[in-house]
PDB file of N, CA and C in Angstrom:
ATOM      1  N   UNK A   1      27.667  77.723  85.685  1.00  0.00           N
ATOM      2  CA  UNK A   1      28.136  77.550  84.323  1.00  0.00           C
ATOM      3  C   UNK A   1      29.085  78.684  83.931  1.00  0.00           C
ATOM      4  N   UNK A   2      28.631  79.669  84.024  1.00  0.00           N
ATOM      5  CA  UNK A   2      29.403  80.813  83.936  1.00  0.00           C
ATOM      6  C   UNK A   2      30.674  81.003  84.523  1.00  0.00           C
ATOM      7  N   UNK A   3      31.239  80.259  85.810  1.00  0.00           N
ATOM      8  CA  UNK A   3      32.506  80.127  86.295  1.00  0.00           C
ATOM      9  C   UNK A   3      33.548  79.097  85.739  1.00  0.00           C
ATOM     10  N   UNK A   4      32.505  78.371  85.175  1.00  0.00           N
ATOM     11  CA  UNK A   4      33.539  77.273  84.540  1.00  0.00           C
ATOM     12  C   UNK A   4      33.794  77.360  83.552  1.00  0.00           C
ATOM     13  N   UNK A   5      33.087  78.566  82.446  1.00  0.00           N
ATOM     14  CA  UNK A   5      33.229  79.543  81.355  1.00  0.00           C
ATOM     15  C   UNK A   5      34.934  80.089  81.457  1.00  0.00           C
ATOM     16  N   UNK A   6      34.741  81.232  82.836  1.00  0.00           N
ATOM     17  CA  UNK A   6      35.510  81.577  82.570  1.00  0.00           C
ATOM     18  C   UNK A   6      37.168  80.821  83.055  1.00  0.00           C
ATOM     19  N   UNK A   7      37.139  80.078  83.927  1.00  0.00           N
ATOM     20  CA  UNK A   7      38.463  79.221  84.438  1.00  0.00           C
ATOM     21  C   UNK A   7      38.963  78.848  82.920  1.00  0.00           C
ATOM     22  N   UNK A   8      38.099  78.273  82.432  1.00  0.00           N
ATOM     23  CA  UNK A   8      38.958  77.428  80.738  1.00  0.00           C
ATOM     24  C   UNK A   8      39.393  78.530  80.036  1.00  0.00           C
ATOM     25  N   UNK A   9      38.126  80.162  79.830  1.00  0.00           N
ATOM     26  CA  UNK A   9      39.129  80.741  79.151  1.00  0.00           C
ATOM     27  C   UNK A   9      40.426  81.476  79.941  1.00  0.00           C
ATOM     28  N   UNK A  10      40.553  81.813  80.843  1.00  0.00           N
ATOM     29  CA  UNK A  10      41.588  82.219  81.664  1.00  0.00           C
ATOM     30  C   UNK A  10      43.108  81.481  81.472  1.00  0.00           C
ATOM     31  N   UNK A  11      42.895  80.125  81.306  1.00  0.00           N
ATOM     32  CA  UNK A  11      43.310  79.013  81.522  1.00  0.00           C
ATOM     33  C   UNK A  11      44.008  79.201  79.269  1.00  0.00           C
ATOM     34  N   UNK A  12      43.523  79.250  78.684  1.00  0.00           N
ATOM     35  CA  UNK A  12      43.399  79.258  77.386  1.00  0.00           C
ATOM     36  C   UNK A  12      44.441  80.562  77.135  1.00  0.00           C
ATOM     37  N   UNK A  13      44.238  81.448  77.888  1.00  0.00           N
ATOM     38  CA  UNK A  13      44.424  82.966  77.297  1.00  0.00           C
ATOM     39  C   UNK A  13      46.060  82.556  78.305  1.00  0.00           C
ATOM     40  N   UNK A  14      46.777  81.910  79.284  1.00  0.00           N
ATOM     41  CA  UNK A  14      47.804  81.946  79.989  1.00  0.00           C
ATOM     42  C   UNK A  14      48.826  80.853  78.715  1.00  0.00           C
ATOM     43  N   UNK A  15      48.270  80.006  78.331  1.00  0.00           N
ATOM     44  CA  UNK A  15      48.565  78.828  77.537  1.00  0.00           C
ATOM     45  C   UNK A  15      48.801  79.591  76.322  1.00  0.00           C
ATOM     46  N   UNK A  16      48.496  80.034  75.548  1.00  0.00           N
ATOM     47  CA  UNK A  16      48.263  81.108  74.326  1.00  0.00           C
ATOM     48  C   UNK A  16      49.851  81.883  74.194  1.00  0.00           C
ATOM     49  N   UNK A  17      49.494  82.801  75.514  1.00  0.00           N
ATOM     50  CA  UNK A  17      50.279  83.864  75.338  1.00  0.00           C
ATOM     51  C   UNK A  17      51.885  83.253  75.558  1.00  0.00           C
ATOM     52  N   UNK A  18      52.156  82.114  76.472  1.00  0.00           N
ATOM     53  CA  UNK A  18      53.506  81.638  76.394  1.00  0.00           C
ATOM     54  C   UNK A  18      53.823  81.200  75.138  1.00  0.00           C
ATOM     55  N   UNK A  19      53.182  79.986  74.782  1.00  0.00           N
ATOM     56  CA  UNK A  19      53.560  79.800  73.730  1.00  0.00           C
ATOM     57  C   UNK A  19      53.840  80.376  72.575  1.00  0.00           C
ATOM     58  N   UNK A  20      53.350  81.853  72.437  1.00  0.00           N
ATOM     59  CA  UNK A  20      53.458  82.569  71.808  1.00  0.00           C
ATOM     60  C   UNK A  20      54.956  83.521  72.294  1.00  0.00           C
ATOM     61  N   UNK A  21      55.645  83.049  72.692  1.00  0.00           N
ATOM     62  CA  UNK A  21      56.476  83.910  73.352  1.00  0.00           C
ATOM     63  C   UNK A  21      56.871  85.093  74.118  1.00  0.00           C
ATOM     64  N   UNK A  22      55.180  85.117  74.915  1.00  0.00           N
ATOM     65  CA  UNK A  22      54.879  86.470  75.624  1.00  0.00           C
ATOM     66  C   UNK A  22      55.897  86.156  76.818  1.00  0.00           C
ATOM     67  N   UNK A  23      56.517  84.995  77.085  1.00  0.00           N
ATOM     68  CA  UNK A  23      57.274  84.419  77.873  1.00  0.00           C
ATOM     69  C   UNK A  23      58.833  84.815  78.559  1.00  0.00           C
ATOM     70  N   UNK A  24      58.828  85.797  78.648  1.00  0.00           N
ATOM     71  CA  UNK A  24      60.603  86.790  78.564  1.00  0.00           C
ATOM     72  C   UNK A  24      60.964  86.326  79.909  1.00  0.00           C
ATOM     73  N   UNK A  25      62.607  85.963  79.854  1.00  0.00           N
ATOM     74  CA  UNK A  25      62.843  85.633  80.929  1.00  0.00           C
ATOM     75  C   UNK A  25      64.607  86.486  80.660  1.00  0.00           C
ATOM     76  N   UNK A  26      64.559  87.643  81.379  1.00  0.00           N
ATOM     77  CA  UNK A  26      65.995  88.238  81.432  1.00  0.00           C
ATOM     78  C   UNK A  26      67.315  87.365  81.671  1.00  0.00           C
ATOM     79  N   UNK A  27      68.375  87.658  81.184  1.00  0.00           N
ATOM     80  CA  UNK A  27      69.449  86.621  81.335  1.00  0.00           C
ATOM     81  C   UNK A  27      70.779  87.637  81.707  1.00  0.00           C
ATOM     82  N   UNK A  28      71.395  86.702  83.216  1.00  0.00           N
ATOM     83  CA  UNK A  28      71.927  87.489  83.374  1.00  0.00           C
ATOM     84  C   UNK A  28      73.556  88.285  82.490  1.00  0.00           C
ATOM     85  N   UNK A  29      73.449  89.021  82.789  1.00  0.00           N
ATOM     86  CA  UNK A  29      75.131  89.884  82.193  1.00  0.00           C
ATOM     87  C   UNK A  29      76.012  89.391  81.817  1.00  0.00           C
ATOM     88  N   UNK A  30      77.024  89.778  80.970  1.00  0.00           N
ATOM     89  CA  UNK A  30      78.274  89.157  81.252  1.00  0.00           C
ATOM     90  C   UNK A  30      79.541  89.722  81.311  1.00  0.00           C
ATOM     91  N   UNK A  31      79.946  89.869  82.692  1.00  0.00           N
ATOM     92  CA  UNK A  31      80.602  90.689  83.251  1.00  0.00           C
ATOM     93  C   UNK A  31      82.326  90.461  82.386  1.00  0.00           C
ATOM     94  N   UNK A  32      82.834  91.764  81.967  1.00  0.00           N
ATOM     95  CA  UNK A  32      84.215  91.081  81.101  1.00  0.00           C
ATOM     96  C   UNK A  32      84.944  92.608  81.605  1.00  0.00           C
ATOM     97  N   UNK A  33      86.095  93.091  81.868  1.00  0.00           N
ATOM     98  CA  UNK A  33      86.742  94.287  81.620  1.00  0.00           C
ATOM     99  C   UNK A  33      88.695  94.269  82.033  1.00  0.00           C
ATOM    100  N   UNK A  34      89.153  94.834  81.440  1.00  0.00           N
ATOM    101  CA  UNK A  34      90.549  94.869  81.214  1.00  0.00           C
ATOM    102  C   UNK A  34      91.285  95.881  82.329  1.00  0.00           C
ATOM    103  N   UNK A  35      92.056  95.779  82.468  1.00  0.00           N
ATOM    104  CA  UNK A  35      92.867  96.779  83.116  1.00  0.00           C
ATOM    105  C   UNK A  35      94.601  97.246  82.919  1.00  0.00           C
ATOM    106  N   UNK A  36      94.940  98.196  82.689  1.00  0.00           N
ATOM    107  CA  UNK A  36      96.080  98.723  82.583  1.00  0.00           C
ATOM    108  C   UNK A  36      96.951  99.475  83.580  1.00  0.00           C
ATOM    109  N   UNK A  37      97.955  99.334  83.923  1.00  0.00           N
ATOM    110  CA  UNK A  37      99.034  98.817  83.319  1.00  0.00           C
ATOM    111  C   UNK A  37      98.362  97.225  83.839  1.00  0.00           C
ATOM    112  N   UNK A  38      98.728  95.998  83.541  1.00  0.00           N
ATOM    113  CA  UNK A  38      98.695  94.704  83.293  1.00  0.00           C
ATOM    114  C   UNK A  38      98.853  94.626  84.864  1.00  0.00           C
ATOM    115  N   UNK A  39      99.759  94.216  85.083  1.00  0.00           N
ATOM    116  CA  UNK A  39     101.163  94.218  86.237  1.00  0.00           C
ATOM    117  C   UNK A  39     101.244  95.244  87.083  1.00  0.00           C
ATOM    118  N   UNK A  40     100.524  95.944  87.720  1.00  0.00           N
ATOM    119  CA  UNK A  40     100.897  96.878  88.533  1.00  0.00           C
ATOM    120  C   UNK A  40     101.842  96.835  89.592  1.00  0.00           C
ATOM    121  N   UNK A  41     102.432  97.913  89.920  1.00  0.00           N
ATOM    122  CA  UNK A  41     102.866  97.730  91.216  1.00  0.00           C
ATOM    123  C   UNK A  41     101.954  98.787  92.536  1.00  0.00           C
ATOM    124  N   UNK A  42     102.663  98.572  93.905  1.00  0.00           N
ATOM    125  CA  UNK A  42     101.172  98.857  94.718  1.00  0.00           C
ATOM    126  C   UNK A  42     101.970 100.644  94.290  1.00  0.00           C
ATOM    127  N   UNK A  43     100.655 101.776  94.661  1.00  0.00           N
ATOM    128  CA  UNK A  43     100.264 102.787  94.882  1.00  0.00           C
ATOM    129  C   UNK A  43     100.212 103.383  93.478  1.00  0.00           C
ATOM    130  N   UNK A  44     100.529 101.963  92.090  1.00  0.00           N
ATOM    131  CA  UNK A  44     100.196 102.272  90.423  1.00  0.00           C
ATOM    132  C   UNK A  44      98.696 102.828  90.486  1.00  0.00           C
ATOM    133  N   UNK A  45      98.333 103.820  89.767  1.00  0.00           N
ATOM    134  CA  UNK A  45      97.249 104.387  89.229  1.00  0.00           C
ATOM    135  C   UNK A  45      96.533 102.765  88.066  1.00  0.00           C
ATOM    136  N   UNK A  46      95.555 102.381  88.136  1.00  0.00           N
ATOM    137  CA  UNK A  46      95.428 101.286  87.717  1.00  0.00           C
ATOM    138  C   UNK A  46      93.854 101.819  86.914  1.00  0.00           C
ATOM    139  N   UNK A  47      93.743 101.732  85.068  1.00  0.00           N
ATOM    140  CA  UNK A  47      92.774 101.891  84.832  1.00  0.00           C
ATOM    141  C   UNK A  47      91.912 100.880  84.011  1.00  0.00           C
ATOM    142  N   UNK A  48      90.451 100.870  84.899  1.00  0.00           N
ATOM    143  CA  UNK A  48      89.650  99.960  83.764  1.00  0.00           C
ATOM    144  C   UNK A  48      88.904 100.172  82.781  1.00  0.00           C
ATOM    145  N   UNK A  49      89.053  99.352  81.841  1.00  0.00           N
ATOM    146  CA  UNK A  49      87.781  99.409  80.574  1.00  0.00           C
ATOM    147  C   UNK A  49      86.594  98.490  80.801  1.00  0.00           C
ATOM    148  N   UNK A  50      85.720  99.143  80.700  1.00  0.00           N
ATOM    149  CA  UNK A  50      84.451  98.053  81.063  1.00  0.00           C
ATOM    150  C   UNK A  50      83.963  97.207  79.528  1.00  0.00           C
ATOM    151  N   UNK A  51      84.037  95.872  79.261  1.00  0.00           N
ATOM    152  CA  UNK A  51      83.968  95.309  78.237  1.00  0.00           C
ATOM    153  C   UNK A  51      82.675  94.547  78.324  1.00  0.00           C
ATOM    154  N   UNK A  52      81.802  94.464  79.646  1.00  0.00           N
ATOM    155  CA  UNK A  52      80.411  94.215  79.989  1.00  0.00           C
ATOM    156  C   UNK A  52      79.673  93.670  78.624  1.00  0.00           C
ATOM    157  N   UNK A  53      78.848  92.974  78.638  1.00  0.00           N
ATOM    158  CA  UNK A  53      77.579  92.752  77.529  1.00  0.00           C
ATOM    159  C   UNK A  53      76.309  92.581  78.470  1.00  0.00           C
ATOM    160  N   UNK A  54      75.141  92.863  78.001  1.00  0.00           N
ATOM    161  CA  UNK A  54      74.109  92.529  78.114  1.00  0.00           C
ATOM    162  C   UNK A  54      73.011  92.626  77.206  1.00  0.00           C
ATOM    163  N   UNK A  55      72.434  91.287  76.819  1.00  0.00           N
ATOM    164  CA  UNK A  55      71.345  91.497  75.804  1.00  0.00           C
ATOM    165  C   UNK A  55      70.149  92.768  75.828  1.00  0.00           C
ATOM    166  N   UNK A  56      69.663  92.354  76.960  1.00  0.00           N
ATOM    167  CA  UNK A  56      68.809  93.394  77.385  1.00  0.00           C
ATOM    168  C   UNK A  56      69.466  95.433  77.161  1.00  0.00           C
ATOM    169  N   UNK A  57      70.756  95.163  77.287  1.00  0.00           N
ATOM    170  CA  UNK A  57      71.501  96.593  77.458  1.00  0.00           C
ATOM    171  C   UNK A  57      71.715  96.579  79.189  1.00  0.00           C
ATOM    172  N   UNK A  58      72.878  97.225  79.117  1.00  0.00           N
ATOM    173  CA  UNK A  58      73.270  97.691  80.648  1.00  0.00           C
ATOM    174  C   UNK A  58      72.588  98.627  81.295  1.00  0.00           C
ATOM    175  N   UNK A  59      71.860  99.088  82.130  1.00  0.00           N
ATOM    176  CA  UNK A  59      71.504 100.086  83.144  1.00  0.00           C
ATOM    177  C   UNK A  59      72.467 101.171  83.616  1.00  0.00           C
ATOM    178  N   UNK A  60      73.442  99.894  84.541  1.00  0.00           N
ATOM    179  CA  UNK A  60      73.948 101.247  85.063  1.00  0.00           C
ATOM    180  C   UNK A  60      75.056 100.067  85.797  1.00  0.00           C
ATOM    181  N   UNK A  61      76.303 100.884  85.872  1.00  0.00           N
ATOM    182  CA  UNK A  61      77.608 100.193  86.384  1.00  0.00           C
ATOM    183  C   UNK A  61      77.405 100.738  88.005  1.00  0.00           C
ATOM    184  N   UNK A  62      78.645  99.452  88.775  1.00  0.00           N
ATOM    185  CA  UNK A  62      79.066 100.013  90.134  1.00  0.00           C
ATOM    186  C   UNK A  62      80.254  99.610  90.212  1.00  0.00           C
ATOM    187  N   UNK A  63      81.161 100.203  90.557  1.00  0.00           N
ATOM    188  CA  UNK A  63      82.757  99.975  90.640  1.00  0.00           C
ATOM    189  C   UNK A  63      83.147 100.170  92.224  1.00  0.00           C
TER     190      UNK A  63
END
């Protein structure tokens, strides 16, 4: 009796907490950034702005 106690509440307490929106599911980035001069030509010094979003917040860049 006691096992089948606890399966329903186990079962109760997983059901609960989603619906309750304990449910987080990260989304990924959205990668955006500009660069200057536009048009380069080759051996141009070429610089970017990182225009990135992320809900969560960014961590950490790799270029």
């Amino acid at each position: 009796m006691q096992r089948r106690s606890w399966a329903i509440l186990a079962l109760l307490v997983v059901t609960v907490g989603t619906l309750a929106g304990c449910a987080l599911f990260n989304q990924p980035p959205t990668a955006n950034f500009t660069w200057t001069p536009s048009d380069p030509l080759a051996r141009t010094d070429v610089q970017f702005t990182d225009l990135s979003t992320d809900t969560g917040g960014i961590v950490s860049w790799s270029w």
